[in-house]
PDB file of N, CA and C in Angstrom:
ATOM      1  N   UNK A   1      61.413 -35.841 -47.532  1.00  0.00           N
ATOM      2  CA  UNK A   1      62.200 -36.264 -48.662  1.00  0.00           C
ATOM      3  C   UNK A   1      63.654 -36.337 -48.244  1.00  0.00           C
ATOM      4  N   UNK A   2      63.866 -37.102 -48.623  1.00  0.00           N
ATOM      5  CA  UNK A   2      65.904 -37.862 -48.280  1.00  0.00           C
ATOM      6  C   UNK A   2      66.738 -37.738 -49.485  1.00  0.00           C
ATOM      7  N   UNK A   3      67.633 -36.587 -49.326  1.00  0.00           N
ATOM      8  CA  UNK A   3      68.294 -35.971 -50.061  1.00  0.00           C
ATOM      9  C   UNK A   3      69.469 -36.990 -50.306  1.00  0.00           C
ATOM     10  N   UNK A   4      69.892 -37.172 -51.866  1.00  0.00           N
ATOM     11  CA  UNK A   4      71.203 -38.461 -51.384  1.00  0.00           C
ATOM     12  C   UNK A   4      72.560 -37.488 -51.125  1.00  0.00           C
ATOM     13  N   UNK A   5      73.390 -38.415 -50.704  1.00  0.00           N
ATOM     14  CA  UNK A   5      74.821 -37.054 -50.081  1.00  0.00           C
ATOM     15  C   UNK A   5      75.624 -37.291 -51.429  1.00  0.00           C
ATOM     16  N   UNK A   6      75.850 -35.641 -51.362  1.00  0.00           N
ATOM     17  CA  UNK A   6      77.130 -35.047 -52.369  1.00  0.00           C
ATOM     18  C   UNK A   6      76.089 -34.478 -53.638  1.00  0.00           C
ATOM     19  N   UNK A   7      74.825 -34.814 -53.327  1.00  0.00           N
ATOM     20  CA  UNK A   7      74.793 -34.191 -54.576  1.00  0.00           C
ATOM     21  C   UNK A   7      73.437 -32.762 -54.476  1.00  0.00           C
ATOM     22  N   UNK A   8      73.440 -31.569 -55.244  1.00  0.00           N
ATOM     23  CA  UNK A   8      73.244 -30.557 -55.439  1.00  0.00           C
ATOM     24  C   UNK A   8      71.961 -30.251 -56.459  1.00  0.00           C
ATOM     25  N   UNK A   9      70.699 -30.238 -55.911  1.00  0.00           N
ATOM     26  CA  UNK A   9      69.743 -30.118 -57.440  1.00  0.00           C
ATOM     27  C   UNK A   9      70.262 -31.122 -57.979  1.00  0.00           C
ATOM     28  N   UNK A  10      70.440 -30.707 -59.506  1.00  0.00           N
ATOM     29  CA  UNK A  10      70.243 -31.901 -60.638  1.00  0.00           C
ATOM     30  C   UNK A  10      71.594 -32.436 -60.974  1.00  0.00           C
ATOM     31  N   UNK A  11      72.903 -31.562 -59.913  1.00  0.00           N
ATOM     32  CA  UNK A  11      73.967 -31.842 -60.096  1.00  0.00           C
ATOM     33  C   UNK A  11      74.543 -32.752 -59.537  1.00  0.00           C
ATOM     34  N   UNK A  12      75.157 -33.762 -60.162  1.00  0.00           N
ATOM     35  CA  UNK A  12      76.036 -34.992 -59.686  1.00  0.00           C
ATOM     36  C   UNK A  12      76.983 -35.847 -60.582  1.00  0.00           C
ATOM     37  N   UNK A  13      77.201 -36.682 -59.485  1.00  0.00           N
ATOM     38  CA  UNK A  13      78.924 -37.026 -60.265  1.00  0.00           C
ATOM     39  C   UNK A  13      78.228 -37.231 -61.639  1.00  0.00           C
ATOM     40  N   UNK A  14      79.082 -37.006 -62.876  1.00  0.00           N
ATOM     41  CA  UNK A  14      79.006 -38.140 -64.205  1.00  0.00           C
ATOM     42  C   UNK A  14      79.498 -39.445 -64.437  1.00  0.00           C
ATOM     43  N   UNK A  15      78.468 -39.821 -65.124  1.00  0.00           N
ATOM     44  CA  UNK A  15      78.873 -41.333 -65.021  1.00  0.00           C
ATOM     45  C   UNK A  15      78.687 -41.429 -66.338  1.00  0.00           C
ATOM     46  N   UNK A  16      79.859 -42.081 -67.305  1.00  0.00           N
ATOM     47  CA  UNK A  16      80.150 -42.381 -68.461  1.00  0.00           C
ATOM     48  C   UNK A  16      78.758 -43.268 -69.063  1.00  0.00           C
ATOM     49  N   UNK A  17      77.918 -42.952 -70.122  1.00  0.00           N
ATOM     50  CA  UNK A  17      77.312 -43.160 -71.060  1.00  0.00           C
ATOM     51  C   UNK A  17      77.415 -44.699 -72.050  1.00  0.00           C
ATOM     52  N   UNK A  18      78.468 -44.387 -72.680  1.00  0.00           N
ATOM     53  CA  UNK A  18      79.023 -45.403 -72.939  1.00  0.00           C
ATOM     54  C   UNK A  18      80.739 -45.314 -72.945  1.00  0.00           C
ATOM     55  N   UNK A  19      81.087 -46.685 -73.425  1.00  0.00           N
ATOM     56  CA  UNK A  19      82.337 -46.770 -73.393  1.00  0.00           C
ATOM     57  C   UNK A  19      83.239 -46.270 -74.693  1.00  0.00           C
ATOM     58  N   UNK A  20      84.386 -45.694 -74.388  1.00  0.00           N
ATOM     59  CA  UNK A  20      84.880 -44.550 -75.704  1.00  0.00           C
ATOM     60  C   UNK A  20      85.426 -46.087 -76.624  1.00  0.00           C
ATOM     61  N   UNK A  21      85.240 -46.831 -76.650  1.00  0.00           N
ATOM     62  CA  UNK A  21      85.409 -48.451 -77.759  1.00  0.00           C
ATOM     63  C   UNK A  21      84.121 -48.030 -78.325  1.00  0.00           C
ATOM     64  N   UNK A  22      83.039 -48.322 -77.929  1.00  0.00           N
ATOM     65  CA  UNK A  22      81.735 -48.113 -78.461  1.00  0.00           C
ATOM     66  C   UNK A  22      81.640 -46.568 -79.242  1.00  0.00           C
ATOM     67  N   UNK A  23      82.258 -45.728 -78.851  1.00  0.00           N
ATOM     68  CA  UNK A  23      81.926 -44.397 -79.443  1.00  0.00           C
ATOM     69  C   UNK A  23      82.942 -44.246 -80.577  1.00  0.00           C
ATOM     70  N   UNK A  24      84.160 -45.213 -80.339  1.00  0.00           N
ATOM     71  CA  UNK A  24      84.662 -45.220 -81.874  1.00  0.00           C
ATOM     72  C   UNK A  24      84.200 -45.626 -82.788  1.00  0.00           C
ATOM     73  N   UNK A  25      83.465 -46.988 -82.051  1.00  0.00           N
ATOM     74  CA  UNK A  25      83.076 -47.637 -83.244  1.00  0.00           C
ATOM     75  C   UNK A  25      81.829 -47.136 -83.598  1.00  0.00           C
ATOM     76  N   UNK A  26      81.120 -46.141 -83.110  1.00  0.00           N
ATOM     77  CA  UNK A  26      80.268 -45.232 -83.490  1.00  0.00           C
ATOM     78  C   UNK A  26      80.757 -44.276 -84.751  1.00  0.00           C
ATOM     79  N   UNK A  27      81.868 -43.801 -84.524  1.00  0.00           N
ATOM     80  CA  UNK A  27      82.269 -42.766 -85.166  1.00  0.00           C
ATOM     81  C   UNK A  27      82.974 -43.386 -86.457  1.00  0.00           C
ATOM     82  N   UNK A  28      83.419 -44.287 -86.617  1.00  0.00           N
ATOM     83  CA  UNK A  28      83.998 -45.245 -87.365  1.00  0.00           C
ATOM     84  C   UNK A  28      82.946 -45.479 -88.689  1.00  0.00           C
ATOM     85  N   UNK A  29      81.855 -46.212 -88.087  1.00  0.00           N
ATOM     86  CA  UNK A  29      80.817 -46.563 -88.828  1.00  0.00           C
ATOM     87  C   UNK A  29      80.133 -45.536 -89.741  1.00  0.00           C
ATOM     88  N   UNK A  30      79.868 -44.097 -88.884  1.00  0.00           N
ATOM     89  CA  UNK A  30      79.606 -42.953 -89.530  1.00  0.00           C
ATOM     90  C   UNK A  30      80.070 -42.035 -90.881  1.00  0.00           C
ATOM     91  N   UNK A  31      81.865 -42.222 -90.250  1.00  0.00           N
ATOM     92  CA  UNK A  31      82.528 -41.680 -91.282  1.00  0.00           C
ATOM     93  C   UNK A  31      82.576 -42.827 -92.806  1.00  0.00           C
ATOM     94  N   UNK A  32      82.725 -43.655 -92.427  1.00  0.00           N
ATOM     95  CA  UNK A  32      82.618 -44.947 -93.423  1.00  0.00           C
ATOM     96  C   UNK A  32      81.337 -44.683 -94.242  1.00  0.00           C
ATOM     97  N   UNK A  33      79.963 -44.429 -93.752  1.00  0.00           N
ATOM     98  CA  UNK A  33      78.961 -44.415 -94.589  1.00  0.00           C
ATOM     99  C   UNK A  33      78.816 -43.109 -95.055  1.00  0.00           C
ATOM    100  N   UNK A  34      79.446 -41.681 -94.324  1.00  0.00           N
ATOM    101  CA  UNK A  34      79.469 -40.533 -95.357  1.00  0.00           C
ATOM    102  C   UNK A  34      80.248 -40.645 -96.127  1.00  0.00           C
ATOM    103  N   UNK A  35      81.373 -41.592 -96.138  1.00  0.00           N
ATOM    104  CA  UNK A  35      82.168 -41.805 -97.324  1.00  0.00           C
ATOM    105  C   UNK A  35      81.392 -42.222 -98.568  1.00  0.00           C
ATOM    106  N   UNK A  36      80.922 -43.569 -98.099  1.00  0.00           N
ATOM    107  CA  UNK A  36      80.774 -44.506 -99.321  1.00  0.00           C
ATOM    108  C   UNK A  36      79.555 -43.611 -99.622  1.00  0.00           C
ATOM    109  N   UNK A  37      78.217 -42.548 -99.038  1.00  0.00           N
ATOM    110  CA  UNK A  37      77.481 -41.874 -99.441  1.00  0.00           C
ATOM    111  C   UNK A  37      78.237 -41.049-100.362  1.00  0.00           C
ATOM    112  N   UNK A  38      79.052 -40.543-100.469  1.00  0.00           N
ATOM    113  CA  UNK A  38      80.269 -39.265-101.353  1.00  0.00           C
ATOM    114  C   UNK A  38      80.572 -39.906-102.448  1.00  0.00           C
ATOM    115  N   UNK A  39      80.589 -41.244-102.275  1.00  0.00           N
ATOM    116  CA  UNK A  39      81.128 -42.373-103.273  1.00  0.00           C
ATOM    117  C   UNK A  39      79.935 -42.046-104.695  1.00  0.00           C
ATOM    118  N   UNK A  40      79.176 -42.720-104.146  1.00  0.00           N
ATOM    119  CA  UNK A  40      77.676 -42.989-104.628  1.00  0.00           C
ATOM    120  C   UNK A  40      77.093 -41.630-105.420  1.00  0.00           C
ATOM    121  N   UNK A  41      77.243 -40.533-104.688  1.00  0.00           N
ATOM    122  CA  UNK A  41      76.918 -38.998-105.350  1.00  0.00           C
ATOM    123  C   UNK A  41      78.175 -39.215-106.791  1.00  0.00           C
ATOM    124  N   UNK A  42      79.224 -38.882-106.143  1.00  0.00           N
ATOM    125  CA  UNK A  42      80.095 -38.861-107.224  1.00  0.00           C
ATOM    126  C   UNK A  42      79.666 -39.344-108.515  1.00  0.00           C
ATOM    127  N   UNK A  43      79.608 -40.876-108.144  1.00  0.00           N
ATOM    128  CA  UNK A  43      79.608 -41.881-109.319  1.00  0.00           C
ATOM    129  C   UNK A  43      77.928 -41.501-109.994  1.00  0.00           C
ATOM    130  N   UNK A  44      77.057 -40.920-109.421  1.00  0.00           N
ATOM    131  CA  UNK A  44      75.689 -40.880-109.977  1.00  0.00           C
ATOM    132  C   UNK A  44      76.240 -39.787-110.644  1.00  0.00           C
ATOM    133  N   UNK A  45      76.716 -38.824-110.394  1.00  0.00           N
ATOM    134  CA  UNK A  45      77.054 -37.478-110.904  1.00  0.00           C
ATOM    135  C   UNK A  45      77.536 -37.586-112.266  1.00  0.00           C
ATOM    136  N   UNK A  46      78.670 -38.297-111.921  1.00  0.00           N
ATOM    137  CA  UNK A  46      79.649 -38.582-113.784  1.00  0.00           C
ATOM    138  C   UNK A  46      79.081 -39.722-114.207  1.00  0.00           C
ATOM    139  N   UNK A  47      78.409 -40.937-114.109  1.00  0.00           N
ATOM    140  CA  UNK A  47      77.222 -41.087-115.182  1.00  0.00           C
ATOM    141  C   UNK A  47      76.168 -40.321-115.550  1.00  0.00           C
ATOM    142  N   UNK A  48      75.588 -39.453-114.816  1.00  0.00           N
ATOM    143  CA  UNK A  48      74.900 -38.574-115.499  1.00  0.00           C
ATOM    144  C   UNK A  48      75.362 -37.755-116.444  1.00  0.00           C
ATOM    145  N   UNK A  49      76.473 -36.781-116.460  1.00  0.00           N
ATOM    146  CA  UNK A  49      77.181 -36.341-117.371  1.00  0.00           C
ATOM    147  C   UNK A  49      77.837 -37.175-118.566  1.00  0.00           C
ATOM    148  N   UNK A  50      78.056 -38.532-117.942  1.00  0.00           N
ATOM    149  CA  UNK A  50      78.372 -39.188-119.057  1.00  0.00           C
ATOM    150  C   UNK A  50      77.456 -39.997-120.375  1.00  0.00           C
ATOM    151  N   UNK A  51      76.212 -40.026-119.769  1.00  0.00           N
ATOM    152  CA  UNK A  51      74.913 -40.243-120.582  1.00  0.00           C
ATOM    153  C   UNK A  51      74.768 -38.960-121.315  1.00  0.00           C
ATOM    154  N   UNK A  52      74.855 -37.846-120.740  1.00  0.00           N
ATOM    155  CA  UNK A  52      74.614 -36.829-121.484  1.00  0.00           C
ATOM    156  C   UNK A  52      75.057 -36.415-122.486  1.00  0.00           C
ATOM    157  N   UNK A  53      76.372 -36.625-122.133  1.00  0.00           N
ATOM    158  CA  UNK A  53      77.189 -36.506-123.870  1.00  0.00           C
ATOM    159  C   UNK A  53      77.200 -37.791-124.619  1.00  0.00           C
ATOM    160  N   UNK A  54      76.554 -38.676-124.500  1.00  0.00           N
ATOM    161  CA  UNK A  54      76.021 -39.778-125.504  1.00  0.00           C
ATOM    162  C   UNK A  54      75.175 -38.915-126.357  1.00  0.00           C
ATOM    163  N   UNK A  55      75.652 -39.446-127.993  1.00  0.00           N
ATOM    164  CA  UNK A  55      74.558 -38.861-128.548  1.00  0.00           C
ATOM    165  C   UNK A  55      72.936 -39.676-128.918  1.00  0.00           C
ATOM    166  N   UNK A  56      71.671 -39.201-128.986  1.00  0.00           N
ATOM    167  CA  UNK A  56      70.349 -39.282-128.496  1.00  0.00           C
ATOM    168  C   UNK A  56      70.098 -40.480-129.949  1.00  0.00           C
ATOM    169  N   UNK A  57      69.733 -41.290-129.620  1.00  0.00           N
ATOM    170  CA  UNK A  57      69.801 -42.252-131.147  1.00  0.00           C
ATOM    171  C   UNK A  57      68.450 -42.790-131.069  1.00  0.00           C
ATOM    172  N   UNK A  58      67.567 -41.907-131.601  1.00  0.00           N
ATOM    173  CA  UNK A  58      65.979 -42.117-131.537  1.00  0.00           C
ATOM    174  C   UNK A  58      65.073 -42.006-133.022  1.00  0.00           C
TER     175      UNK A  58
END
Protein backbone atom coordinates (compact mmCIF):
# COMPACT_ATOMS: atom_id res chain seq x y z
CA UNK A 1 0.00 0.00 0.00
CA UNK A 2 1.33 3.65 -1.16
CA UNK A 3 0.95 6.02 1.42
CA UNK A 4 0.26 9.65 -0.23
CA UNK A 5 3.03 12.30 1.21
CA UNK A 6 2.19 14.73 4.03
CA UNK A 7 -0.47 13.08 5.16
CA UNK A 8 -1.04 11.15 8.66
CA UNK A 9 -4.01 8.44 9.19
CA UNK A 10 -7.12 10.28 8.41
CA UNK A 11 -5.29 13.55 8.79
CA UNK A 12 -4.85 16.00 5.93
CA UNK A 13 -4.78 19.28 4.51
CA UNK A 14 -8.57 20.82 4.52
CA UNK A 15 -10.04 21.63 1.68
CA UNK A 16 -12.94 24.11 1.77
CA UNK A 17 -16.48 22.45 1.37
CA UNK A 18 -18.06 25.10 -0.05
CA UNK A 19 -17.58 28.60 -0.81
CA UNK A 20 -18.31 31.21 2.25
CA UNK A 21 -20.82 33.16 -0.85
CA UNK A 22 -22.69 29.91 -0.80
CA UNK A 23 -22.73 29.61 3.04
CA UNK A 24 -24.15 33.08 3.25
CA UNK A 25 -26.47 32.54 1.12
CA UNK A 26 -27.18 29.51 3.13
CA UNK A 27 -27.48 31.37 6.19
CA UNK A 28 -29.39 34.18 4.63
CA UNK A 29 -32.13 31.97 3.37
CA UNK A 30 -32.44 30.31 6.86
CA UNK A 31 -32.72 33.30 8.91
CA UNK A 32 -35.33 34.74 6.38
CA UNK A 33 -37.58 31.60 6.75
CA UNK A 34 -37.28 31.50 10.73
CA UNK A 35 -38.38 34.88 10.38
CA UNK A 36 -41.26 34.78 8.17
CA UNK A 37 -41.99 31.22 10.30
CA UNK A 38 -42.18 33.85 13.66
CA UNK A 39 -44.28 35.90 11.32
CA UNK A 40 -46.88 33.25 10.67
CA UNK A 41 -46.96 31.94 14.58
CA UNK A 42 -47.51 35.44 15.61
CA UNK A 43 -50.22 36.28 13.24
CA UNK A 44 -52.01 32.64 13.88
CA UNK A 45 -51.64 33.48 17.55
CA UNK A 46 -53.58 37.02 17.60
CA UNK A 47 -56.24 35.73 15.28
CA UNK A 48 -56.82 33.15 17.48
CA UNK A 49 -57.25 35.38 20.40
CA UNK A 50 -58.96 37.61 18.29
CA UNK A 51 -61.80 35.11 17.26
CA UNK A 52 -62.01 34.40 20.73
CA UNK A 53 -63.20 37.46 22.00
CA UNK A 54 -65.79 37.58 19.18
CA UNK A 55 -68.89 36.98 20.69
CA UNK A 56 -70.43 33.15 19.75
CA UNK A 57 -73.66 34.10 17.56
CA UNK A 58 -75.35 30.65 17.32
Amino acid sequence: MIRSPGSVGFESRRTPVASSRLTNAIATSLAIGTLSLCFVVALTILSIKASMALPFAG
